[in-house]
PDB file of N, CA and C in Angstrom:
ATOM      1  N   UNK A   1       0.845  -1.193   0.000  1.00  0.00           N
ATOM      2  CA  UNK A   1       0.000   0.000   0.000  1.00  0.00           C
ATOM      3  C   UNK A   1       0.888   1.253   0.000  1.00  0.00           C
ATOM      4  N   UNK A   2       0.221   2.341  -0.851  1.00  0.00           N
ATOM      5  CA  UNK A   2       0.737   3.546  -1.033  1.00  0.00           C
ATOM      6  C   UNK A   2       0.395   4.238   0.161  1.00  0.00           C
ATOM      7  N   UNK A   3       1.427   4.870   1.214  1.00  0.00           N
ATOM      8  CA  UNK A   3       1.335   5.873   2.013  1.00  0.00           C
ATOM      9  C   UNK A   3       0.560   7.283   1.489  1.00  0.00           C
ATOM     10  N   UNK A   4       0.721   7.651  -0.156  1.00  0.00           N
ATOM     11  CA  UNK A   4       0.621   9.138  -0.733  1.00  0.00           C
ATOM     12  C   UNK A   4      -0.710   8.687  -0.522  1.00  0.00           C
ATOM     13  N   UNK A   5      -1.081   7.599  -1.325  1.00  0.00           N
ATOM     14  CA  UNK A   5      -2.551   7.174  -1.540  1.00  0.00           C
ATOM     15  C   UNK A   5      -3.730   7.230  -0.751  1.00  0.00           C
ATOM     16  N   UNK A   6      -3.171   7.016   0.507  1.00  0.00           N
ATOM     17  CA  UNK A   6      -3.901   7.270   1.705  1.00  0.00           C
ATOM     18  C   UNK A   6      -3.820   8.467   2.115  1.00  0.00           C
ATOM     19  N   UNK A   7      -2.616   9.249   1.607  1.00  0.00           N
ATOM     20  CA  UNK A   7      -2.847  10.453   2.177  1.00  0.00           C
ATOM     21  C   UNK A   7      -3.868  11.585   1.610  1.00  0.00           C
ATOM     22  N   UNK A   8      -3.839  11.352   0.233  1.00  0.00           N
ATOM     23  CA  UNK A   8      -4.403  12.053  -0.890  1.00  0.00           C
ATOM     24  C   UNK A   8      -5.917  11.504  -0.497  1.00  0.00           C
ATOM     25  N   UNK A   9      -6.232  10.729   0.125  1.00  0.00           N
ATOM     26  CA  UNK A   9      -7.875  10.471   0.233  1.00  0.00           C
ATOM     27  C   UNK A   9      -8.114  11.470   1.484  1.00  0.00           C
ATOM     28  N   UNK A  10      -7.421  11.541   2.333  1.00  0.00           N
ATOM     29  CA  UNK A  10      -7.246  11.771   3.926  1.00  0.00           C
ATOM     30  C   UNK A  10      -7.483  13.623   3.230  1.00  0.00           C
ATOM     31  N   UNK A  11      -7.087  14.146   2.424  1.00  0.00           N
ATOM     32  CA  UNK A  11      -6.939  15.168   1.982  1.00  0.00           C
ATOM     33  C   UNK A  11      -8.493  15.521   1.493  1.00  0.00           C
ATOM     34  N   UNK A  12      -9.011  14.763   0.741  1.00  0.00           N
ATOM     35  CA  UNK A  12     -10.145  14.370   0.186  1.00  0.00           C
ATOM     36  C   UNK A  12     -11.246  14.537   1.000  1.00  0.00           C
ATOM     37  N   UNK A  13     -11.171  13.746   2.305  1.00  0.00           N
ATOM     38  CA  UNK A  13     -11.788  13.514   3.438  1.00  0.00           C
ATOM     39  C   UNK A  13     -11.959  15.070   4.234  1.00  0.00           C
ATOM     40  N   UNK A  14     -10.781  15.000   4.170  1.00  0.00           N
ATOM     41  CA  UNK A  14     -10.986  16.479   5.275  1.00  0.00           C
ATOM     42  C   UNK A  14     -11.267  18.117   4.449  1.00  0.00           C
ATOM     43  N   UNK A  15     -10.772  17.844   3.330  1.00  0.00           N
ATOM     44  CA  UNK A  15     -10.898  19.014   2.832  1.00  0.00           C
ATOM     45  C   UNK A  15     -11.744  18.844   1.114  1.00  0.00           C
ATOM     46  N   UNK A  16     -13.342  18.608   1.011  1.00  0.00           N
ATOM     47  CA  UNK A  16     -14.071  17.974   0.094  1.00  0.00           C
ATOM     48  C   UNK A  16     -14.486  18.815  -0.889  1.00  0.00           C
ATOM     49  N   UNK A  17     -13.937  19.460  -1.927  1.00  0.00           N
ATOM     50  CA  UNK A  17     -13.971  20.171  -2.638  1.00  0.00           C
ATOM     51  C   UNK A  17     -15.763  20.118  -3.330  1.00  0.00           C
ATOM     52  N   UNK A  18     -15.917  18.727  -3.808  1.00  0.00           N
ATOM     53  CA  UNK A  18     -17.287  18.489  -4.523  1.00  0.00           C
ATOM     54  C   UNK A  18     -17.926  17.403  -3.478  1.00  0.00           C
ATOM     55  N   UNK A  19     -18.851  17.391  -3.614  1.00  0.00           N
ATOM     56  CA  UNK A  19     -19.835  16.348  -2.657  1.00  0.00           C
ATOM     57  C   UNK A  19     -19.973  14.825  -3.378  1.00  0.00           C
ATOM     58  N   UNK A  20     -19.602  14.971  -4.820  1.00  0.00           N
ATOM     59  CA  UNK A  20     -19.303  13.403  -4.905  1.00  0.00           C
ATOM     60  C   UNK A  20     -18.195  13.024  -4.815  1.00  0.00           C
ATOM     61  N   UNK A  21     -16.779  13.773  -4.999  1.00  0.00           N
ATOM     62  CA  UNK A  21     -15.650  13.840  -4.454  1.00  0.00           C
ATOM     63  C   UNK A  21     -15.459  12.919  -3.061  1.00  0.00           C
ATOM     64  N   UNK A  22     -16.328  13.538  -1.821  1.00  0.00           N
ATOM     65  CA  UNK A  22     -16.325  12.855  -0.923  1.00  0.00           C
ATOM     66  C   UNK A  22     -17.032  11.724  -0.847  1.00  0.00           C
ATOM     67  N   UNK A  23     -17.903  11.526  -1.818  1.00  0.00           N
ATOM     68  CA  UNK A  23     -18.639   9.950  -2.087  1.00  0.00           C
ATOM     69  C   UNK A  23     -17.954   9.071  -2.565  1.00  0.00           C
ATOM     70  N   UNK A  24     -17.142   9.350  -3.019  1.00  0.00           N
ATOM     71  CA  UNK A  24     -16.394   8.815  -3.761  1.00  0.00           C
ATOM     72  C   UNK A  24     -15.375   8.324  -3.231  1.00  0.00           C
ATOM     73  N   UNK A  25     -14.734   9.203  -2.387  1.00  0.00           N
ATOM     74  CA  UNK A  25     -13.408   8.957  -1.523  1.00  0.00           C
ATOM     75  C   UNK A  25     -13.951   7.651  -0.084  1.00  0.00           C
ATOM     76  N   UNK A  26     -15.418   7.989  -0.021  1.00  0.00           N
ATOM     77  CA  UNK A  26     -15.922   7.073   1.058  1.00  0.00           C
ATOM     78  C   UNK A  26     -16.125   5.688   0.383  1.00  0.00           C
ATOM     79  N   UNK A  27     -16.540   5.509  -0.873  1.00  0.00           N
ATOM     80  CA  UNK A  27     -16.434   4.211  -1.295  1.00  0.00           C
ATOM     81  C   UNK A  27     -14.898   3.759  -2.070  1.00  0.00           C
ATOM     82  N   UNK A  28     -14.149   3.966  -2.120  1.00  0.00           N
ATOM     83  CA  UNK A  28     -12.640   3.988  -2.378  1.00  0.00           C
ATOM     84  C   UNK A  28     -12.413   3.272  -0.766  1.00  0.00           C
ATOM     85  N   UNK A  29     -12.357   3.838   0.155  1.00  0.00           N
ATOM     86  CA  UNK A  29     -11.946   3.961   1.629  1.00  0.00           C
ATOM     87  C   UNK A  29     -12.396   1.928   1.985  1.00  0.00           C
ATOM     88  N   UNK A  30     -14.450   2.392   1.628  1.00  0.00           N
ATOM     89  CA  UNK A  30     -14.955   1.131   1.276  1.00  0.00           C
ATOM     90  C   UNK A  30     -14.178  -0.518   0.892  1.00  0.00           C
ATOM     91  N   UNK A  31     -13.963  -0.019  -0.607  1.00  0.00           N
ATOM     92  CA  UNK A  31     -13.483  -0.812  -1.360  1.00  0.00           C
ATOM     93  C   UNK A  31     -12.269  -1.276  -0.886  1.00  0.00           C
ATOM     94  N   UNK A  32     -11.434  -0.436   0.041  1.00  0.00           N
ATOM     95  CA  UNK A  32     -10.064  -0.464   0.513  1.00  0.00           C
ATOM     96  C   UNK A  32      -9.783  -1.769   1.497  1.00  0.00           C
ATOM     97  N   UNK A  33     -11.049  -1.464   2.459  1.00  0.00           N
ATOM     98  CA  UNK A  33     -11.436  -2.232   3.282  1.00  0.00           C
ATOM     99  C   UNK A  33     -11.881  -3.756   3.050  1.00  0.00           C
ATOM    100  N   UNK A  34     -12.337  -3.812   1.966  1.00  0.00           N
ATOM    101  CA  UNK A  34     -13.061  -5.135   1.878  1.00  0.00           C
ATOM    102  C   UNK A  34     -12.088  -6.131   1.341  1.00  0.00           C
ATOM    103  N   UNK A  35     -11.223  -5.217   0.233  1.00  0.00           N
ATOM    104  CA  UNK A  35      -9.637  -5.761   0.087  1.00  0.00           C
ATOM    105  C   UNK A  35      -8.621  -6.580   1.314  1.00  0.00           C
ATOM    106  N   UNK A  36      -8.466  -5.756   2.126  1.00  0.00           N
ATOM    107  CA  UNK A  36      -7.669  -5.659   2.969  1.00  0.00           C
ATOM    108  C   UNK A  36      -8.713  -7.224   3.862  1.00  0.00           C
ATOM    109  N   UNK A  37      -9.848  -7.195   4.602  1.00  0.00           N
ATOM    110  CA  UNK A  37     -10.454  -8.257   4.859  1.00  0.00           C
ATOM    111  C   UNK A  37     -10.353  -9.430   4.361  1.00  0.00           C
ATOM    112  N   UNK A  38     -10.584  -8.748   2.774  1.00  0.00           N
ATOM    113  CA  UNK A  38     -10.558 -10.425   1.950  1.00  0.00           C
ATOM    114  C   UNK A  38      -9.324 -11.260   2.230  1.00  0.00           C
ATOM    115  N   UNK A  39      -7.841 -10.069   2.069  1.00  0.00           N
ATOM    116  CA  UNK A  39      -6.734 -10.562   2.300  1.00  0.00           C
ATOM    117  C   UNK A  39      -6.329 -11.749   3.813  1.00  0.00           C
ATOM    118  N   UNK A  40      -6.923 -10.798   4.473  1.00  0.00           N
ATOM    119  CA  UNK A  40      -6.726 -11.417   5.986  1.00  0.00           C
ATOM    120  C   UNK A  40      -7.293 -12.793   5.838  1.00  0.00           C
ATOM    121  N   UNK A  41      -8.385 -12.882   5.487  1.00  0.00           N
ATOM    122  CA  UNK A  41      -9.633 -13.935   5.636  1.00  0.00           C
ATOM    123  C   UNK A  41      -8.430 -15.267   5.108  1.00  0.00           C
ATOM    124  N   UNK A  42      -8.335 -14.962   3.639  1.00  0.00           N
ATOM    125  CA  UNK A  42      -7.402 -16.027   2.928  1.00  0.00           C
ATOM    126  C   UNK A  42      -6.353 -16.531   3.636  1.00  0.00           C
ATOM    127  N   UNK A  43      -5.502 -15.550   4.608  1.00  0.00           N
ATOM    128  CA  UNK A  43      -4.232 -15.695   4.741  1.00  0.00           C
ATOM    129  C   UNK A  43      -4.765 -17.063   5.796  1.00  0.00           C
ATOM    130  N   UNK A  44      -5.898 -16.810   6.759  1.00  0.00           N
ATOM    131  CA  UNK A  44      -6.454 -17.615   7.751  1.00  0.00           C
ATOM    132  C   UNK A  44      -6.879 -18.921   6.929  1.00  0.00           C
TER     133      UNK A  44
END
């Protein structure tokens, strides 16, 4: 995982220029998550 990547959402997050911008950044965040789960799940 990209450190910028997370940061650039975190940027996104806090400072939301457009309102789907931040919809967007919340299902990204989403998607991030379910990744990261799936990963775990397998490794188990």
């Amino acid at each position: 995982m990209c450190y910028g990547f997370f940061g650039l959402i975190f940027l996104q997050l806090t400072f939301p220029r457009k309102p789907d911008t931040l919809i967007l950044s919340k299902h990204i965040l989403l998607t991030l998550k379910r990744a990261v789960y799936d990963t775990k799940h397998e490794e188990v």
